[in-house]
N, C-alpha and C. Protein backbone atom coordinates (compact mmCIF):
# COMPACT_ATOMS: atom_id res chain seq x y z
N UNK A 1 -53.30 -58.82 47.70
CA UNK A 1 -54.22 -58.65 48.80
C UNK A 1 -54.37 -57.16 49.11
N UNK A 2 -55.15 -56.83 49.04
CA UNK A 2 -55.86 -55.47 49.29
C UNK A 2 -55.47 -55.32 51.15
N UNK A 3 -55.14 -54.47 51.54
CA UNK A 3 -54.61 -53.07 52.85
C UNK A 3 -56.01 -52.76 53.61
N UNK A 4 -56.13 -52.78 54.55
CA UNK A 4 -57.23 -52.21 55.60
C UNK A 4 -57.03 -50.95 55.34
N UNK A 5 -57.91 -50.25 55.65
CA UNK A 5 -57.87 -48.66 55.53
C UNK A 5 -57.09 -48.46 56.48
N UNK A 6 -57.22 -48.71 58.00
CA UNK A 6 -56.32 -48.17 59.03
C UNK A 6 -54.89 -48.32 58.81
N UNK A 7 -54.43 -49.70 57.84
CA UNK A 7 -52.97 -49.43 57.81
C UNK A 7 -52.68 -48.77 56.94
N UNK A 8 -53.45 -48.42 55.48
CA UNK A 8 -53.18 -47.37 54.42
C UNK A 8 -53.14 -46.01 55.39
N UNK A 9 -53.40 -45.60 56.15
CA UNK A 9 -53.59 -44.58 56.73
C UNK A 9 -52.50 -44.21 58.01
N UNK A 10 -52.23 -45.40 58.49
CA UNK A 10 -50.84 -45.31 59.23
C UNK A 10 -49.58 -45.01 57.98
N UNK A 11 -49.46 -46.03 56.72
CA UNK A 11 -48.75 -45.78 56.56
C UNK A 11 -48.19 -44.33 55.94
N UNK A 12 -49.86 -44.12 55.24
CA UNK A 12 -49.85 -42.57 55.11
C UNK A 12 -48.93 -41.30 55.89
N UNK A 13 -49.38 -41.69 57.32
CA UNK A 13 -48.79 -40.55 58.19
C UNK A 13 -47.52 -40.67 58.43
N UNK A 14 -46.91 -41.82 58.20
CA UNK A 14 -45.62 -42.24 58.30
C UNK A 14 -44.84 -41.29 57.68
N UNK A 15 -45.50 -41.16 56.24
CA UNK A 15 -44.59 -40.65 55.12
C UNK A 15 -44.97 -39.75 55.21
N UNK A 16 -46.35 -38.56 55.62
CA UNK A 16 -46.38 -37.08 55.42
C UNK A 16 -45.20 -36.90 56.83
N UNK A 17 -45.04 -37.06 57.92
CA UNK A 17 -43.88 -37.29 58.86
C UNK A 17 -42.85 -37.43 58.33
N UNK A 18 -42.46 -38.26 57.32
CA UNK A 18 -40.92 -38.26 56.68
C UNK A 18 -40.93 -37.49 55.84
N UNK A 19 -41.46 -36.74 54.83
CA UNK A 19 -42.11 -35.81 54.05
C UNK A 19 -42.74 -34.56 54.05
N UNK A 20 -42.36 -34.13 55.10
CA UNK A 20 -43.38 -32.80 55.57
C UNK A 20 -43.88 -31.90 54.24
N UNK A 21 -42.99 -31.49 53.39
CA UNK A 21 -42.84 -30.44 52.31
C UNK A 21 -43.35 -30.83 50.88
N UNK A 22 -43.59 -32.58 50.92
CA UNK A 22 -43.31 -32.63 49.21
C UNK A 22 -44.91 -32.38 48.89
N UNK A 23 -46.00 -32.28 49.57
CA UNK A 23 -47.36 -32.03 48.65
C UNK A 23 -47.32 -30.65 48.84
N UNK A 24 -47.06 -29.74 48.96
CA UNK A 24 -46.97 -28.24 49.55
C UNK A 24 -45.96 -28.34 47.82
N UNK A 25 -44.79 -28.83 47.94
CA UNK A 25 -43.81 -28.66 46.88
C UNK A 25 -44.35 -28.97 45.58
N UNK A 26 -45.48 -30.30 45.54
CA UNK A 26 -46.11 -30.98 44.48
C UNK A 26 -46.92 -29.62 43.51
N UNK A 27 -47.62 -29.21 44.79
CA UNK A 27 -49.16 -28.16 44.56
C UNK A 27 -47.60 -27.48 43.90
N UNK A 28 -46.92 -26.78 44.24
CA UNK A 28 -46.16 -25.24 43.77
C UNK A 28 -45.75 -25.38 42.30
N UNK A 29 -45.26 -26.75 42.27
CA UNK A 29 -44.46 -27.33 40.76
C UNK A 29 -45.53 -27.05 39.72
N UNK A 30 -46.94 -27.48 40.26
CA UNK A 30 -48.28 -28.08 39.34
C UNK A 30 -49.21 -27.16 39.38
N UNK A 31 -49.42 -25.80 39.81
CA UNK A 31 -50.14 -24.81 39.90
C UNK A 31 -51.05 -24.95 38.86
N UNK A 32 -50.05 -23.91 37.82
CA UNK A 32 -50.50 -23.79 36.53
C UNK A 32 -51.30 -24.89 35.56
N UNK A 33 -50.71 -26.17 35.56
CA UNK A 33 -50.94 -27.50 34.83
C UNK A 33 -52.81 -27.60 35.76
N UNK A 34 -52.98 -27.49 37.38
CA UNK A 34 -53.79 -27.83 37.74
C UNK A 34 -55.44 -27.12 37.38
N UNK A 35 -54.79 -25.43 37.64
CA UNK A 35 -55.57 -24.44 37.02
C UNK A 35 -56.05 -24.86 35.37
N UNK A 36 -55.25 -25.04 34.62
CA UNK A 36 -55.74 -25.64 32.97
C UNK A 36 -56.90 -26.52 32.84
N UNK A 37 -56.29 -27.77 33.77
CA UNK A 37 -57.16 -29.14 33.72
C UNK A 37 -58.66 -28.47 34.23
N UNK A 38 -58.45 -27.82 35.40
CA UNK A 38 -59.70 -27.54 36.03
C UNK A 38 -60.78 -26.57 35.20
N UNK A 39 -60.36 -25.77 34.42
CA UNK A 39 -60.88 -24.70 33.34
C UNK A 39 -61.92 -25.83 32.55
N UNK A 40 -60.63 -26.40 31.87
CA UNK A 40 -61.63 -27.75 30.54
C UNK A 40 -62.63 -28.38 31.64
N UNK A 41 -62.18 -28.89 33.02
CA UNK A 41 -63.14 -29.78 33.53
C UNK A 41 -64.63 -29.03 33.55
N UNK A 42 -64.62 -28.16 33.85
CA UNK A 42 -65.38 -27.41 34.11
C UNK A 42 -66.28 -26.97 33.09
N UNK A 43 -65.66 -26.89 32.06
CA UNK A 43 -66.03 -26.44 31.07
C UNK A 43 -67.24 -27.48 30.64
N UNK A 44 -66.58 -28.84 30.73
CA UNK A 44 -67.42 -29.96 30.30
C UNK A 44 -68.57 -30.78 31.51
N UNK A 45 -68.41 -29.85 32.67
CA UNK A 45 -69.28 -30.79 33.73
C UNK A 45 -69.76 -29.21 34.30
N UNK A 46 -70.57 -28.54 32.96
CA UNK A 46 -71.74 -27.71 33.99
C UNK A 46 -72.57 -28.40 34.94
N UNK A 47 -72.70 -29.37 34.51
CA UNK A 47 -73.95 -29.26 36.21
C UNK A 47 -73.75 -29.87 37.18
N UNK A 48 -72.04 -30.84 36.98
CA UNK A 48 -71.59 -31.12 38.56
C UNK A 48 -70.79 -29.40 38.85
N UNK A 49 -71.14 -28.84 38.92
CA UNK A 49 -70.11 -27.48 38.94
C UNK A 49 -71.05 -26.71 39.78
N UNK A 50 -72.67 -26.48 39.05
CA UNK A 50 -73.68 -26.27 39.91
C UNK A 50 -74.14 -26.85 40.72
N UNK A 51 -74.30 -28.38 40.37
CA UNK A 51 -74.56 -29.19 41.94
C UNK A 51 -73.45 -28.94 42.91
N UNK A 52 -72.33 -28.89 42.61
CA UNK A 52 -71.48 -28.30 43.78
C UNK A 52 -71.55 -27.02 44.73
N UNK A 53 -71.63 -26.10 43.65
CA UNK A 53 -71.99 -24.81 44.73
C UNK A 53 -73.17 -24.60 45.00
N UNK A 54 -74.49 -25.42 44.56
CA UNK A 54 -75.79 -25.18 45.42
C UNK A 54 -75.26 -26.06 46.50
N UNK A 55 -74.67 -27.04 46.62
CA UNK A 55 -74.20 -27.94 48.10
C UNK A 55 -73.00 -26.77 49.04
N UNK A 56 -72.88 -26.40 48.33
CA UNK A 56 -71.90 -25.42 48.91
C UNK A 56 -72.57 -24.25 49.58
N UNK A 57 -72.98 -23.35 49.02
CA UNK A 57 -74.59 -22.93 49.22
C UNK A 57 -75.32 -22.93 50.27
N UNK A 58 -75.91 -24.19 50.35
CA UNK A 58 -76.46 -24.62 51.47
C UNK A 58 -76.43 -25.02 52.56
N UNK A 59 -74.79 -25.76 52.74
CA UNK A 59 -73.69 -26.08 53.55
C UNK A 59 -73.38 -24.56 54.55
N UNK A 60 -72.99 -23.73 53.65
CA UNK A 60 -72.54 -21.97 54.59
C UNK A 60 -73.80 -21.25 54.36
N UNK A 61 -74.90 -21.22 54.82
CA UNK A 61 -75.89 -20.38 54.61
C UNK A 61 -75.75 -18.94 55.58
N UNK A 62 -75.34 -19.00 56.37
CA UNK A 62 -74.87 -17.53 56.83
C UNK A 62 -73.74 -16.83 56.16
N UNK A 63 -72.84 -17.77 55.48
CA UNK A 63 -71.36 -16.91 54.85
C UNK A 63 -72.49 -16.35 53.76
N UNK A 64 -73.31 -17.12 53.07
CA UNK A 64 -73.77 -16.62 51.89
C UNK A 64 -74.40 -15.39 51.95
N UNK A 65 -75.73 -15.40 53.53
CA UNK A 65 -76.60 -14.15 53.26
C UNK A 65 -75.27 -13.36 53.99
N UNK A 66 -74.48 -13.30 54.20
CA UNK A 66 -73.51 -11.91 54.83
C UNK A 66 -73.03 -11.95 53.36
N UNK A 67 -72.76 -11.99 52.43
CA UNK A 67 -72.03 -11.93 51.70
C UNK A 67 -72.84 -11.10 50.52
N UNK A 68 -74.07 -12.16 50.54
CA UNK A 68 -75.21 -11.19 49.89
C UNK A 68 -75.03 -9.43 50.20
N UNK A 69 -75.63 -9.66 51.80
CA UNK A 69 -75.61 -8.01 52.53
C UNK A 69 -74.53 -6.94 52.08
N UNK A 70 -73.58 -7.47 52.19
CA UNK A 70 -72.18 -6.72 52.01
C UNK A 70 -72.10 -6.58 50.70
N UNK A 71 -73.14 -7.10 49.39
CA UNK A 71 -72.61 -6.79 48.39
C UNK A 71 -74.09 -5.82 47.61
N UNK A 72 -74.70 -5.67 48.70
CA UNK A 72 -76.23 -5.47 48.47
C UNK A 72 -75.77 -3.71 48.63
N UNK A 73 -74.70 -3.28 49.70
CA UNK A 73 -74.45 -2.29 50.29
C UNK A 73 -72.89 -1.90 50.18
N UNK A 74 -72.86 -0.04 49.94
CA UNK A 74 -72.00 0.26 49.77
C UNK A 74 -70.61 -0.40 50.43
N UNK A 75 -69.20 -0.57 50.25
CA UNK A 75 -68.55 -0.86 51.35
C UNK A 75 -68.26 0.36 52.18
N UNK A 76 -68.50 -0.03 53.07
CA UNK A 76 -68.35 0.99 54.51
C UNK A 76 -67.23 1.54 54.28
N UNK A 77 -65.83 1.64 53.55
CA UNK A 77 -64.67 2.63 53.56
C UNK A 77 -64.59 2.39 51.73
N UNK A 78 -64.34 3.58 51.80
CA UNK A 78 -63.63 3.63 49.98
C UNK A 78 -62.02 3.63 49.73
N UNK A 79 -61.60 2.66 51.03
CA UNK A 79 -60.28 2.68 50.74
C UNK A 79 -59.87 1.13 51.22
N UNK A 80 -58.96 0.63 50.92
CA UNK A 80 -58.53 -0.51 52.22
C UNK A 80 -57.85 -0.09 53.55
N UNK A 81 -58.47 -0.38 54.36
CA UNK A 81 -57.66 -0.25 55.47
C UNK A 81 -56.39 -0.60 56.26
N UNK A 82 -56.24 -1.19 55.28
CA UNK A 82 -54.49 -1.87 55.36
C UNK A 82 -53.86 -1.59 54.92
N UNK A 83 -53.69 -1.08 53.67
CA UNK A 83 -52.81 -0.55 52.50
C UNK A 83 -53.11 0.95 51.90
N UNK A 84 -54.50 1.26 52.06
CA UNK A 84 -55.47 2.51 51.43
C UNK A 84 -54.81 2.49 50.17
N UNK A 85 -55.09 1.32 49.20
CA UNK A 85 -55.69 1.26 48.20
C UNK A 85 -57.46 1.46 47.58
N UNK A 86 -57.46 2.22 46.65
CA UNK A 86 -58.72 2.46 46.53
C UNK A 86 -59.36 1.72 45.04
N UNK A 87 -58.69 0.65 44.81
CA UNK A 87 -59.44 -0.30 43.52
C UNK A 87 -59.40 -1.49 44.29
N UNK A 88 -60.35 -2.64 43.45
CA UNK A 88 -60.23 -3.76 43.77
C UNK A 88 -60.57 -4.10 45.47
N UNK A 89 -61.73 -3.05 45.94
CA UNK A 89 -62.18 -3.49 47.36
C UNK A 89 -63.23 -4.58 47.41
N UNK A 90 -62.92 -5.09 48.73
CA UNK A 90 -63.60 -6.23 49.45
C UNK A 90 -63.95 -6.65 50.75
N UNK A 91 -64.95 -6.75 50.77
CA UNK A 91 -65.28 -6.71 52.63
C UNK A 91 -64.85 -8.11 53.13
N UNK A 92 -63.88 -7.57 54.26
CA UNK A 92 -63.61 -9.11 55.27
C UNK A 92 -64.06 -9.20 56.36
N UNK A 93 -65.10 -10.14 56.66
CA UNK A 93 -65.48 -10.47 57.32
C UNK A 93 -65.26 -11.06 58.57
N UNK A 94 -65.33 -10.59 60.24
CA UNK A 94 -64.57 -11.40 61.25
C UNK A 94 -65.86 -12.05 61.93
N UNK A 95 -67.30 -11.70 61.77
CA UNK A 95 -68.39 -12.39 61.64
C UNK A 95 -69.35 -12.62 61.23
N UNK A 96 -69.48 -13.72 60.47
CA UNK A 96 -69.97 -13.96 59.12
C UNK A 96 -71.98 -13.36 60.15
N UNK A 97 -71.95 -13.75 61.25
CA UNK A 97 -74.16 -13.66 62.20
C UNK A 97 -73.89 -12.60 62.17
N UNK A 98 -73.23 -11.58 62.76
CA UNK A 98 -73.26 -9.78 62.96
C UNK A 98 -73.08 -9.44 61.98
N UNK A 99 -72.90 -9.62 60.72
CA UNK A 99 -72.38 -9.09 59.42
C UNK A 99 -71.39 -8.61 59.81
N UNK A 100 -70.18 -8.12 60.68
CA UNK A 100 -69.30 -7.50 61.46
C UNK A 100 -67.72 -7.63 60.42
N UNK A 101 -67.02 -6.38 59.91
CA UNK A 101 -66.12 -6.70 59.27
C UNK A 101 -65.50 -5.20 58.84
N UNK A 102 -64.69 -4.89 57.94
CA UNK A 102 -63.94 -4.17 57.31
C UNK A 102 -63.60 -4.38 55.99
N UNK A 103 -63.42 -3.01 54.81
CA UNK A 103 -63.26 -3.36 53.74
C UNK A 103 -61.36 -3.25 53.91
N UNK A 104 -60.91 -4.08 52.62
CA UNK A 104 -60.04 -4.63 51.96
C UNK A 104 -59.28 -4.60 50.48
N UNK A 105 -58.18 -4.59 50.06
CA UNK A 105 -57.99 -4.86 49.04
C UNK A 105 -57.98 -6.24 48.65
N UNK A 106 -58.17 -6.55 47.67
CA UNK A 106 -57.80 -8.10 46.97
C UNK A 106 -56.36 -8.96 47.79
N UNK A 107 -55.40 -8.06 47.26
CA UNK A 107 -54.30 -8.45 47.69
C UNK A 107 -54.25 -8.52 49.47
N UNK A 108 -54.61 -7.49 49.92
CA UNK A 108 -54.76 -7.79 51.42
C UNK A 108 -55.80 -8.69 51.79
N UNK A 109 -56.51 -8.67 51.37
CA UNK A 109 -57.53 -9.89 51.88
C UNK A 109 -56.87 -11.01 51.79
N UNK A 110 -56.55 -12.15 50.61
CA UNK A 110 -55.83 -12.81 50.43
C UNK A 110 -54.77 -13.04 51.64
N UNK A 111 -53.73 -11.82 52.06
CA UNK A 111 -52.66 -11.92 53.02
C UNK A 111 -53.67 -12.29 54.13
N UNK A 112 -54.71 -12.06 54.54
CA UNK A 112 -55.72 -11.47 56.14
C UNK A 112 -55.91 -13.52 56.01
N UNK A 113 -56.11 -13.69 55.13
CA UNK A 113 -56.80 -15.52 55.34
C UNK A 113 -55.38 -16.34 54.86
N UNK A 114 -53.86 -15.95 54.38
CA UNK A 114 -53.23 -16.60 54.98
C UNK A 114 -52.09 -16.46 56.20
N UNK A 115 -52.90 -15.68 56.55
CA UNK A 115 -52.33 -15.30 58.01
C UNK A 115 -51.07 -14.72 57.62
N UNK A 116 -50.76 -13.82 56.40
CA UNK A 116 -49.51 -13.38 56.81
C UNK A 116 -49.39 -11.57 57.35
């Protein structure tokens, strides 16, 4: 007999609650293996790949034209402002309508969106 969604879903939370760590632990083990699969997938489904990011696309239409702008135009510092590294810059954005932001390194950007 087939489960109602609502109790698949209780019991779900049950176990991320008894489990806090193991999909966080799953993703860390499977990085690499996941990155591979996704390369070939990709490889073989050009045009769900493009139907995705025109939905994607169209979904953030302000991340996109700020993103456009910012790449249309010099970055406003030739250094990062966090580290003053001067390769590998990138503008971060704190609002995507004002175009409003600061340039970045790779590596600091990355740290700036996971909050460390």
């Amino acid at each position: 007999m087939m489960e109602n969604k609502e109790e698949k879903n209780r019991r779900m939370r049950e176990w991320r609650k008894k489990n806090p760590n193991s999909s966080r632990d799953f993703c860390r083990e499977h990085r690499e293996e996941y990155r591979d699969w996704l390369k070939v997938w990709r490889l073989r489904n050009p045009e769900k790949v493009k139907e995705s990011a025109r939905k994607d696309r169209e979904k953030h239409k302000e991340k996109v034209k700020s993103r456009i702008r910012a790449n249309n135009r010099h970055l406003r510092e030739n250094k990062c402002v966090e580290c003053g590294e001067i390769e590998n810059l990138e503008f971060h954005h704190t609002n995507y309508e004002l175009d409003e932001g600061f340039t970045v390194c790779t590596k600091c950007h990355g740290e700036l969106h996971r909050g460390n």
